[in-house]
PDB file of N, CA and C in Angstrom:
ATOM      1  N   UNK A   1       0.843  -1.166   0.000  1.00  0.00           N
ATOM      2  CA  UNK A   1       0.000   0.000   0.000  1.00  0.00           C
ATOM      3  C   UNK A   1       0.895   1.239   0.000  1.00  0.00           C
ATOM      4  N   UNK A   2       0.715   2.134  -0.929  1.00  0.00           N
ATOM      5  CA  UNK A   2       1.272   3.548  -0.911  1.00  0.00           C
ATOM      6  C   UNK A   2       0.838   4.491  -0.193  1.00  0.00           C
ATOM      7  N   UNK A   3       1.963   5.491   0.352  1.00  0.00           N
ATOM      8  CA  UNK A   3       1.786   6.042   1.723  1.00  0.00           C
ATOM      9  C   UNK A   3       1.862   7.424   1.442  1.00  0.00           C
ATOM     10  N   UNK A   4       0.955   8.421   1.392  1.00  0.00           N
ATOM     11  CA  UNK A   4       1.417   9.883   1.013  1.00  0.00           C
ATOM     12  C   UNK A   4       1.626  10.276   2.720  1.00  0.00           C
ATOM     13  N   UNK A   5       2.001  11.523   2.718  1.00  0.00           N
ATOM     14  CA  UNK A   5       2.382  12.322   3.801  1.00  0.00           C
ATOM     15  C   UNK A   5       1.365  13.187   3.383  1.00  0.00           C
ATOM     16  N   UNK A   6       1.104  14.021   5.216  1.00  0.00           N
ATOM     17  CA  UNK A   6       0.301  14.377   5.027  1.00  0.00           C
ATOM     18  C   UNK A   6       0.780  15.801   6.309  1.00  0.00           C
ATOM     19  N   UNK A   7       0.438  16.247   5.507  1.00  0.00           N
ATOM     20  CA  UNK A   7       0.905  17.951   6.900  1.00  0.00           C
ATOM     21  C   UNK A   7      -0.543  17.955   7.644  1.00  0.00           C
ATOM     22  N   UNK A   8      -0.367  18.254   8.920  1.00  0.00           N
ATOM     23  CA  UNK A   8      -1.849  19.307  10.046  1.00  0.00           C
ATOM     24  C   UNK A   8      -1.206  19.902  11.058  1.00  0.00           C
ATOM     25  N   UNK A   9      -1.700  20.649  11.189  1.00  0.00           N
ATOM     26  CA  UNK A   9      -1.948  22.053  12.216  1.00  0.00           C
ATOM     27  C   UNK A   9      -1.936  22.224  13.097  1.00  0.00           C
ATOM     28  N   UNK A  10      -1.165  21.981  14.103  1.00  0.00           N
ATOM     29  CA  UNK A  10      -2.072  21.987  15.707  1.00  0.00           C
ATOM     30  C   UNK A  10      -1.516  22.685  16.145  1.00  0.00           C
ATOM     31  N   UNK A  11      -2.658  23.583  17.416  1.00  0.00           N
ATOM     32  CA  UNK A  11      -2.450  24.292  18.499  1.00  0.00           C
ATOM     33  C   UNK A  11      -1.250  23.609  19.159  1.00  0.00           C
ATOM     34  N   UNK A  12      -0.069  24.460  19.422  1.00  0.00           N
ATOM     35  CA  UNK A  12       1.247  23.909  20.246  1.00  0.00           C
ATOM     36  C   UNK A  12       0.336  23.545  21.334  1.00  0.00           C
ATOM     37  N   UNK A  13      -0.179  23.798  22.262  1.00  0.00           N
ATOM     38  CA  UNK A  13      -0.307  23.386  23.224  1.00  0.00           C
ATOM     39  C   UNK A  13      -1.254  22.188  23.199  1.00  0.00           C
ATOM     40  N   UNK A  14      -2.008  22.143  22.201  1.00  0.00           N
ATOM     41  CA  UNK A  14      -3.145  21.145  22.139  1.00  0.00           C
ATOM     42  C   UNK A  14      -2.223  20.024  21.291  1.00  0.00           C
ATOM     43  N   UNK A  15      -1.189  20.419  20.815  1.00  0.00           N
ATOM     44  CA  UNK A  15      -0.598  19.206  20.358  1.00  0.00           C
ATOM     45  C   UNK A  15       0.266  18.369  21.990  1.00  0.00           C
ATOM     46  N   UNK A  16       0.689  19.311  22.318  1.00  0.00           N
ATOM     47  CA  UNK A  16       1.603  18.675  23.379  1.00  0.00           C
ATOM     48  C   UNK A  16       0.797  18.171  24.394  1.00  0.00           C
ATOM     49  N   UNK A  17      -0.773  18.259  25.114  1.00  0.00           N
ATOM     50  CA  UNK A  17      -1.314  17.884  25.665  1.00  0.00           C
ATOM     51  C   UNK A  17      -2.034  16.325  25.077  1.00  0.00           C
ATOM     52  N   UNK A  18      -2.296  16.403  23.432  1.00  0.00           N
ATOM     53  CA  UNK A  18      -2.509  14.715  23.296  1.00  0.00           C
ATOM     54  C   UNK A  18      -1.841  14.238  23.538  1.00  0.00           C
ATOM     55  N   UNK A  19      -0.299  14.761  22.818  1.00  0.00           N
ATOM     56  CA  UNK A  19       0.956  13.923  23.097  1.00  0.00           C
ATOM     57  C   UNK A  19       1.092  13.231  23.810  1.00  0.00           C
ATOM     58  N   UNK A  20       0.810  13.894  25.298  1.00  0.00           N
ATOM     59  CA  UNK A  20       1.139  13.129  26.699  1.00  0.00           C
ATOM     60  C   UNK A  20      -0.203  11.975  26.758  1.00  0.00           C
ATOM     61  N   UNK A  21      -1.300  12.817  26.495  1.00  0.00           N
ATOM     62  CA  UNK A  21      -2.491  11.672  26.767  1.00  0.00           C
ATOM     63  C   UNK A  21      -2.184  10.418  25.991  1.00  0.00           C
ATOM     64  N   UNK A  22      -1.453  10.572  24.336  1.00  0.00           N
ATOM     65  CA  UNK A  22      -1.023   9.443  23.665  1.00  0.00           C
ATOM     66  C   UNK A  22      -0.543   8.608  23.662  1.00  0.00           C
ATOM     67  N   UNK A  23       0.739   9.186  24.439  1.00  0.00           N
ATOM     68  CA  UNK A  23       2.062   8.365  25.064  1.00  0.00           C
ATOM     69  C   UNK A  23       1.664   7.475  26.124  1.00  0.00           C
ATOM     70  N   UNK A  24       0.660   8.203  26.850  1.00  0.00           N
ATOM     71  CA  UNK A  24       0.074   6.756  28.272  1.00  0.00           C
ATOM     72  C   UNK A  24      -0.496   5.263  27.273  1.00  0.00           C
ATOM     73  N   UNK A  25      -1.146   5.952  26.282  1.00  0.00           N
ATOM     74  CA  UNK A  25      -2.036   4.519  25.648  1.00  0.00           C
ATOM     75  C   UNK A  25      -0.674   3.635  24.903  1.00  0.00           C
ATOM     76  N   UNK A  26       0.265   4.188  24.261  1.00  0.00           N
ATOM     77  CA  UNK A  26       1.731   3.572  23.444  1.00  0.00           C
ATOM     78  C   UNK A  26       1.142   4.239  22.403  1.00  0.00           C
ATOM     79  N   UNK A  27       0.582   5.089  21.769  1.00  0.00           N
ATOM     80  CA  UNK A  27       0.251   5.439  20.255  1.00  0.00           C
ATOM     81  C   UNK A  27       1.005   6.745  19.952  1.00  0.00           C
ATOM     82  N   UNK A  28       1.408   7.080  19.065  1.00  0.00           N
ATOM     83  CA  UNK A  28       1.687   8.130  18.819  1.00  0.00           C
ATOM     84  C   UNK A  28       1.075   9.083  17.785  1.00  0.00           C
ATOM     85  N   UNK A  29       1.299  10.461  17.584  1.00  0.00           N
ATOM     86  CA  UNK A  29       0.432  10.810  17.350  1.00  0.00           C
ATOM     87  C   UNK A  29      -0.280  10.906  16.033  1.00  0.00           C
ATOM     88  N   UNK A  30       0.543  10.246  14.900  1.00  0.00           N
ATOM     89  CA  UNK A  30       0.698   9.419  13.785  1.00  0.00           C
ATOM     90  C   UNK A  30      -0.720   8.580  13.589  1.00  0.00           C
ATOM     91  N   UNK A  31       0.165   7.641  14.682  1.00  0.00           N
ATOM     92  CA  UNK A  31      -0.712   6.236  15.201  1.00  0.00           C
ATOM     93  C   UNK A  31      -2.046   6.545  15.042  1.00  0.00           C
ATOM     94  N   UNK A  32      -2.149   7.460  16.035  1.00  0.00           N
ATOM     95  CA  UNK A  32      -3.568   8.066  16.592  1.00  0.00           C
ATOM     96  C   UNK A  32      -4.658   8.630  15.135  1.00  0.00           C
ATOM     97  N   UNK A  33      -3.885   9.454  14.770  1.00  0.00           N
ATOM     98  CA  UNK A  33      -4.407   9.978  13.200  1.00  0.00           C
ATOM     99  C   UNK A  33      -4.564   9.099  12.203  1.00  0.00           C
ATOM    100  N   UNK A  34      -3.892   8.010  11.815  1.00  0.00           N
ATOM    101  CA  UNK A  34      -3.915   6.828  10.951  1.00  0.00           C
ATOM    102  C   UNK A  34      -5.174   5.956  11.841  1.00  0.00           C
ATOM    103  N   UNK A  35      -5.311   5.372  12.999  1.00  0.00           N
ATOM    104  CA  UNK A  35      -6.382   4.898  13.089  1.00  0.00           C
ATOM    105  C   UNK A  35      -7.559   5.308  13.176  1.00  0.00           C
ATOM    106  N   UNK A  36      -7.797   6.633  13.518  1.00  0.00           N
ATOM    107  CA  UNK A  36      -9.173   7.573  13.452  1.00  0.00           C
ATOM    108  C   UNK A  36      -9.811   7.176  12.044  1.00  0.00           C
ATOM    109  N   UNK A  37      -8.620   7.567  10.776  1.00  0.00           N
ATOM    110  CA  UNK A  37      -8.721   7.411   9.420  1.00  0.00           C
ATOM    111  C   UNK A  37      -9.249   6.181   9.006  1.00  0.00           C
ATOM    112  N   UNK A  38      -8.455   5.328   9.555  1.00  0.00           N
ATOM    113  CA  UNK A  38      -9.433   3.733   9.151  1.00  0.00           C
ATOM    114  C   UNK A  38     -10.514   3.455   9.518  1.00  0.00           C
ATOM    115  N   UNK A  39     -10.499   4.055  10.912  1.00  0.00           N
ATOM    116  CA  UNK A  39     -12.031   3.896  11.499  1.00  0.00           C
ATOM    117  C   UNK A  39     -13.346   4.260  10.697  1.00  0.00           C
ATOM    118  N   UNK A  40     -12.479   5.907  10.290  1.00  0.00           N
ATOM    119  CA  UNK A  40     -13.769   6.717   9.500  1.00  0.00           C
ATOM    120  C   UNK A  40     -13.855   5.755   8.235  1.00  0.00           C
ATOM    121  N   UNK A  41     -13.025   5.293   7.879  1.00  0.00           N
ATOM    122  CA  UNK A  41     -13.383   4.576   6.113  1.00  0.00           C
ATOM    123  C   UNK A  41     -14.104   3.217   6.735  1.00  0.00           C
ATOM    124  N   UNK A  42     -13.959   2.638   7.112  1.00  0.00           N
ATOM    125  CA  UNK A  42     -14.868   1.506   7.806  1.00  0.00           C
ATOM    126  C   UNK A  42     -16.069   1.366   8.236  1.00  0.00           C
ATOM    127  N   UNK A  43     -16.074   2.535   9.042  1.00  0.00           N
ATOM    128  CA  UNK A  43     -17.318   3.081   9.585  1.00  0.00           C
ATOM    129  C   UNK A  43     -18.295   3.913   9.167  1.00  0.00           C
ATOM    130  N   UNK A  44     -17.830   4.551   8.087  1.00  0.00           N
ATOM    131  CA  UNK A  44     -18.399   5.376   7.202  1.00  0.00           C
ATOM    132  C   UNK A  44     -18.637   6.484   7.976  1.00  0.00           C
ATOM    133  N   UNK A  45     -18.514   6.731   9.348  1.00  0.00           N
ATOM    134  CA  UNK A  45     -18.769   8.117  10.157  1.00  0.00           C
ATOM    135  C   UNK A  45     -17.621   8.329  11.193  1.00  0.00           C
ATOM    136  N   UNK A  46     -17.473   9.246  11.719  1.00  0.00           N
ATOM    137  CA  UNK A  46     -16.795   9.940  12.418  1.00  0.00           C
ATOM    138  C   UNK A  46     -16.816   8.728  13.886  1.00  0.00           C
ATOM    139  N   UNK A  47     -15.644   8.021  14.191  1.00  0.00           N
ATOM    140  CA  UNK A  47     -15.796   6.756  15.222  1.00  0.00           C
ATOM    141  C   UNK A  47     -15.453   7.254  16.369  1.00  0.00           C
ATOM    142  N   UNK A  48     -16.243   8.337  16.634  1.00  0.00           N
ATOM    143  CA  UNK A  48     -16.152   9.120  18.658  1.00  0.00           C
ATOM    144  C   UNK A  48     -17.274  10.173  18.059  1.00  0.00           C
ATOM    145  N   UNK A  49     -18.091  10.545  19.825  1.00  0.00           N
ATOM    146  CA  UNK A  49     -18.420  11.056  19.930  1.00  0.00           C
ATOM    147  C   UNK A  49     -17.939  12.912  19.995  1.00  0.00           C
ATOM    148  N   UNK A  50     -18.408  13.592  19.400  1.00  0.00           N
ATOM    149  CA  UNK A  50     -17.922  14.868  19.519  1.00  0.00           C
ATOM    150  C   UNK A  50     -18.449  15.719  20.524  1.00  0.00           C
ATOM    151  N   UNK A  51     -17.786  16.324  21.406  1.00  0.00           N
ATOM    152  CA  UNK A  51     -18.189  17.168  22.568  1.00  0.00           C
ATOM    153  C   UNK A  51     -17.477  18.805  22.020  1.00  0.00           C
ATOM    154  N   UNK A  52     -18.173  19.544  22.497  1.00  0.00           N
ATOM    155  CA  UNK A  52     -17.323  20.554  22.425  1.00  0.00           C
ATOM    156  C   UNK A  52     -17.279  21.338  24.041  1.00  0.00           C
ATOM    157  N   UNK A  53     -16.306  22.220  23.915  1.00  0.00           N
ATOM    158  CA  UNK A  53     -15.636  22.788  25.287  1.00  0.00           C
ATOM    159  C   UNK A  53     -17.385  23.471  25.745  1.00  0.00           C
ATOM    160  N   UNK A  54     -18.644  23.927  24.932  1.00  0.00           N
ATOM    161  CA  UNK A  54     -19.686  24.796  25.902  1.00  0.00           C
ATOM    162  C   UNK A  54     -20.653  23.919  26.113  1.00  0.00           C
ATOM    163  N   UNK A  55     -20.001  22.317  26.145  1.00  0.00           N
ATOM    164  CA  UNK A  55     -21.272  21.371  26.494  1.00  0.00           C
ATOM    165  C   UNK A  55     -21.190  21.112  28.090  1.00  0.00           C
ATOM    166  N   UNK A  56     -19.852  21.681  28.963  1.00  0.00           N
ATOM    167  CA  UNK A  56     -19.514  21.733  30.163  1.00  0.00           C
ATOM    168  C   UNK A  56     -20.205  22.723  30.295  1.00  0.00           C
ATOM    169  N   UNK A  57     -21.245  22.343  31.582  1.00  0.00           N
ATOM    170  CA  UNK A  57     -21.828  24.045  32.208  1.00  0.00           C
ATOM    171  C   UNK A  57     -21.078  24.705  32.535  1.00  0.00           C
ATOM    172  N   UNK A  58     -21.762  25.899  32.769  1.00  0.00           N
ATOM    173  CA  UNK A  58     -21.053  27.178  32.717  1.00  0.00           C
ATOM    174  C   UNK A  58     -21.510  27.443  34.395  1.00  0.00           C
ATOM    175  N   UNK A  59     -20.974  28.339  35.236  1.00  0.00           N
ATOM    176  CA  UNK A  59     -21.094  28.641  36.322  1.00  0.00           C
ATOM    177  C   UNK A  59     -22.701  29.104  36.519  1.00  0.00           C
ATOM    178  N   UNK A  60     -22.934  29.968  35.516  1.00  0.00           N
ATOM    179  CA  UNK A  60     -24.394  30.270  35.287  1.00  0.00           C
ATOM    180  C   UNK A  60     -25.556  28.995  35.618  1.00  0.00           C
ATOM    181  N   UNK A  61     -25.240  28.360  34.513  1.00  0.00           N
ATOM    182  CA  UNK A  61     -26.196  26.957  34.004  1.00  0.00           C
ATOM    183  C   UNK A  61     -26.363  26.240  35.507  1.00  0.00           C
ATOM    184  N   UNK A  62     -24.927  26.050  36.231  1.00  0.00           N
ATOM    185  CA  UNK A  62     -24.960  25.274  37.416  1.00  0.00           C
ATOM    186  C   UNK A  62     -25.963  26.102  38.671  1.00  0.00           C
ATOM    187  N   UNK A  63     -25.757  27.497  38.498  1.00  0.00           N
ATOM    188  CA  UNK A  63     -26.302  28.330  39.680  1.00  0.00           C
ATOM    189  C   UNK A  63     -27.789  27.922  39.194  1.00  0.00           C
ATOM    190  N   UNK A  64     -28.003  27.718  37.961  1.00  0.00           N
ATOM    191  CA  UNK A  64     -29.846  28.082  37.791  1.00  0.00           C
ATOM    192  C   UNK A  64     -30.289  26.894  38.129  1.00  0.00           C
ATOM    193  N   UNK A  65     -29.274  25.602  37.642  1.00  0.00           N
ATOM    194  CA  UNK A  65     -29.652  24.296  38.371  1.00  0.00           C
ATOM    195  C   UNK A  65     -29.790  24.053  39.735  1.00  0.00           C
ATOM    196  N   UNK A  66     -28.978  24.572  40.329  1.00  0.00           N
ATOM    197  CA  UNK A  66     -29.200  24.614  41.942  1.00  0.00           C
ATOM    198  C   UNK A  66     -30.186  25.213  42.357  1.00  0.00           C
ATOM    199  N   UNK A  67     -30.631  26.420  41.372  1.00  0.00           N
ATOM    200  CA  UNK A  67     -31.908  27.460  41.972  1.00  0.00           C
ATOM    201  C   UNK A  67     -32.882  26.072  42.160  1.00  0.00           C
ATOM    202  N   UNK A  68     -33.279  25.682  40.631  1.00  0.00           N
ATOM    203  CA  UNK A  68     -34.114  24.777  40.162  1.00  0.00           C
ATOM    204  C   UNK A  68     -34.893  23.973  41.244  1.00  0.00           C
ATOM    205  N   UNK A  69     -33.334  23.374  41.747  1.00  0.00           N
ATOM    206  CA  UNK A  69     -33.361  22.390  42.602  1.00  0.00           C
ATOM    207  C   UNK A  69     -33.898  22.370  43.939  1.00  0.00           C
ATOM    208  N   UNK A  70     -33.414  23.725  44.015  1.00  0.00           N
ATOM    209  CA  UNK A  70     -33.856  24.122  45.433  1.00  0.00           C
ATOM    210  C   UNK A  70     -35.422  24.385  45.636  1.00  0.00           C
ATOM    211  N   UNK A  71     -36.075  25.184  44.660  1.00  0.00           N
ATOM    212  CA  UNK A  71     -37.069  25.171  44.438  1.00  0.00           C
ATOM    213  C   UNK A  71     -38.140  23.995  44.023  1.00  0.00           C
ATOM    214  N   UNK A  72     -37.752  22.939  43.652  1.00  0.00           N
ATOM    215  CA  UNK A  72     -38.490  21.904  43.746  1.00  0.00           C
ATOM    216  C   UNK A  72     -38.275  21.288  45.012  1.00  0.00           C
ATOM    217  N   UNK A  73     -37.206  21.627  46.152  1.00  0.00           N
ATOM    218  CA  UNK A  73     -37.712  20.757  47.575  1.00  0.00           C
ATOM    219  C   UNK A  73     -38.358  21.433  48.476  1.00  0.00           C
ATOM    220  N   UNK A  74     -39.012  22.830  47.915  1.00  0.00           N
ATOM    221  CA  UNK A  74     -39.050  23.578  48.611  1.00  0.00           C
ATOM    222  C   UNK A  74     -38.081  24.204  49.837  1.00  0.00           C
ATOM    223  N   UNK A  75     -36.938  24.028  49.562  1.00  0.00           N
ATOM    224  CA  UNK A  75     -35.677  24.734  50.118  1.00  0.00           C
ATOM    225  C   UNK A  75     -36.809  26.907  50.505  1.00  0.00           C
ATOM    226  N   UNK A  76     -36.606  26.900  48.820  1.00  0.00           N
ATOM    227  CA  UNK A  76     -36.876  28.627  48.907  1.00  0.00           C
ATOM    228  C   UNK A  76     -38.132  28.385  48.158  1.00  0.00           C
ATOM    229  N   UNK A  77     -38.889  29.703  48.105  1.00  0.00           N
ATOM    230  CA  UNK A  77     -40.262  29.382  47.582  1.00  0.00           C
ATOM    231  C   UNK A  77     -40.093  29.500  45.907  1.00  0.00           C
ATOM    232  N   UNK A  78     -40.666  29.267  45.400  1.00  0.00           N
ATOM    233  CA  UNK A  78     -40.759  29.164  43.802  1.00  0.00           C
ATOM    234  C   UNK A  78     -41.508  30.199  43.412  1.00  0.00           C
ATOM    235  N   UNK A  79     -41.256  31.390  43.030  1.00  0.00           N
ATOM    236  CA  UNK A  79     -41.426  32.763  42.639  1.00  0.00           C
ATOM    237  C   UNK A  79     -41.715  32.167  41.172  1.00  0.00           C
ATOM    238  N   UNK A  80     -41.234  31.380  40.327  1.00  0.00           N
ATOM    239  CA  UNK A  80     -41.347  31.552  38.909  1.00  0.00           C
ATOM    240  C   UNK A  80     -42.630  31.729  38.791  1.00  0.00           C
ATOM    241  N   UNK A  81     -43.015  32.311  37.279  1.00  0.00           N
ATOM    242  CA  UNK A  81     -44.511  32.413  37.091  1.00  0.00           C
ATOM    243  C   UNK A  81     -44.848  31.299  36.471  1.00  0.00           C
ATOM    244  N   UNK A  82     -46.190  31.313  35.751  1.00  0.00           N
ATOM    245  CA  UNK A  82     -46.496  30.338  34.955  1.00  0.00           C
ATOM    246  C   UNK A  82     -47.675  31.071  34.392  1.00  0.00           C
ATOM    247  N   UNK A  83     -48.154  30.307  33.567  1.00  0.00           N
ATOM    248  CA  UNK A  83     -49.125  30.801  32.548  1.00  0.00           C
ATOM    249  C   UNK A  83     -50.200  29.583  31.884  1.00  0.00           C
ATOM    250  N   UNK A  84     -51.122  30.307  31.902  1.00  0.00           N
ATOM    251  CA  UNK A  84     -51.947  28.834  31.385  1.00  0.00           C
ATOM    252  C   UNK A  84     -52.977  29.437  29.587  1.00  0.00           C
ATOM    253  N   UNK A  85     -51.739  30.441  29.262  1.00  0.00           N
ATOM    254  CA  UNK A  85     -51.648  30.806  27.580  1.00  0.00           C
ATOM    255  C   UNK A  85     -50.700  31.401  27.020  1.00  0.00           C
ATOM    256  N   UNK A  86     -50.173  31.284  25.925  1.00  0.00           N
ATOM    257  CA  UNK A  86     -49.148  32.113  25.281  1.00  0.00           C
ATOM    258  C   UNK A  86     -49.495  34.140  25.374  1.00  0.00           C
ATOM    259  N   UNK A  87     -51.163  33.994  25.131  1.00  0.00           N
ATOM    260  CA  UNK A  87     -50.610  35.456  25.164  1.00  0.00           C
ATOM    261  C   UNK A  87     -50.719  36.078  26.579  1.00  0.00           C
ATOM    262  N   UNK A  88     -51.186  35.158  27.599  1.00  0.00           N
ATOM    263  CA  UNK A  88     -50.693  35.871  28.899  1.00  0.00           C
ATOM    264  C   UNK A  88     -49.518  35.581  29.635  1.00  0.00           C
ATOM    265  N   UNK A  89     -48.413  35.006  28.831  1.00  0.00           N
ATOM    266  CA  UNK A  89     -46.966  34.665  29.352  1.00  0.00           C
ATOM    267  C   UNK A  89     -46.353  35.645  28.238  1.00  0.00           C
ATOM    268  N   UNK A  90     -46.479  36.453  27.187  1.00  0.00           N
ATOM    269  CA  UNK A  90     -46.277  37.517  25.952  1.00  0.00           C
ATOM    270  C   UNK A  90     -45.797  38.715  26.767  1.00  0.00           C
ATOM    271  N   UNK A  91     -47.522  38.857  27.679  1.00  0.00           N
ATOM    272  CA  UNK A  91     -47.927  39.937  28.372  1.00  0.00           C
ATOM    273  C   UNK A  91     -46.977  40.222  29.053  1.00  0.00           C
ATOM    274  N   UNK A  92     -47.180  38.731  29.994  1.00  0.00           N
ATOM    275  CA  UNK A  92     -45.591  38.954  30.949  1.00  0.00           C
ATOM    276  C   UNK A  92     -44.235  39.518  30.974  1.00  0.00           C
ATOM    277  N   UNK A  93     -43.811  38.791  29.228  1.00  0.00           N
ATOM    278  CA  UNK A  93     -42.224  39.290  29.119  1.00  0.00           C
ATOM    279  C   UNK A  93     -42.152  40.512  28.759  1.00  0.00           C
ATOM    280  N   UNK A  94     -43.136  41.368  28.203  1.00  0.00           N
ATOM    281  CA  UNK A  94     -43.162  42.646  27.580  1.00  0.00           C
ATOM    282  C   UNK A  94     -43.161  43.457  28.880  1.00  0.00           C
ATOM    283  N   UNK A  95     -44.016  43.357  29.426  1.00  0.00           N
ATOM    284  CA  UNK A  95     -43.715  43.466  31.193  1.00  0.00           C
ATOM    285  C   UNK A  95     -42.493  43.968  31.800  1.00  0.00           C
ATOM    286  N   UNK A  96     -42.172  43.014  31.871  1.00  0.00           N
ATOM    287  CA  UNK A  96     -40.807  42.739  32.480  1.00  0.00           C
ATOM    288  C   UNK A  96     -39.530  43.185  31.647  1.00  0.00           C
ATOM    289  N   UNK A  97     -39.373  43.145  30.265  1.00  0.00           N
ATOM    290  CA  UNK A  97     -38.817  43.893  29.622  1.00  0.00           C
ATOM    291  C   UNK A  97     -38.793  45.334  29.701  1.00  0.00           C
ATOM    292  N   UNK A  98     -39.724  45.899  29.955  1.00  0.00           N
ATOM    293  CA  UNK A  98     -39.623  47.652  29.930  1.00  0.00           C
ATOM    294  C   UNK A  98     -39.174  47.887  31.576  1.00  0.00           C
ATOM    295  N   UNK A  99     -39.621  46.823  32.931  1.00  0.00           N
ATOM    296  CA  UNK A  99     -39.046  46.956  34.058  1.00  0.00           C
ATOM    297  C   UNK A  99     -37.368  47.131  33.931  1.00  0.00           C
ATOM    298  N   UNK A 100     -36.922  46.063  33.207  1.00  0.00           N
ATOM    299  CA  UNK A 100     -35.822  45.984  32.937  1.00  0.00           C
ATOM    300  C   UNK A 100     -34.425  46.976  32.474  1.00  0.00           C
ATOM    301  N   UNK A 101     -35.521  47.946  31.145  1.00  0.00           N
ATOM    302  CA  UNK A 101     -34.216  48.600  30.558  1.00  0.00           C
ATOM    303  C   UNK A 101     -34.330  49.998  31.522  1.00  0.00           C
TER     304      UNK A 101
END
């Protein structure tokens, strides 16, 4: 089988951080790129799941989860509103929007 070379790109630091993760498994980072490649031709799709860095909550996301939480054990009382129609939950945000600016 004939072998082209192949140049890529990497963030110095994001290279040197697989590196190390690579080196624990014995692959290098070659290795690593050549079997992804077979995988994908085999598999016909991308063989890992893709995450990206804003699928980790954010300090925000965690505080509103805790609100959440708290509010369903009744910790604190549950202020949220609710609505039993679109245009009287409309009403609401328009509301609260002009409180706002």
């Amino acid at each position: 089988m004939a072998m082209s070379t192949t140049t890529l790109r990497l963030d110095s630091d994001l290279k040197g951080r697989i590196e190390k993760k690579l080196k624990d498994t014995g692959l290098s980072l070659n290795a690593y790129f050549t079997l992804a490649a077979r995988q994908l031709d085999i598999q016909g799709k991308i063989p890992f799941e893709i995450k990206t860095p804003s699928e980790k909550p954010t300090q925000e996301t965690l505080d509103a989860i805790l609100l959440a939480q708290a509010k369903d054990e009744g910790i604190i009382p549950d202020d949220t509103p609710s609505f039993t129609n679109s245009k009287k939950m409309i009403e609401y945000i328009k509301k609260r929007a002009k409180e706002l600016e």
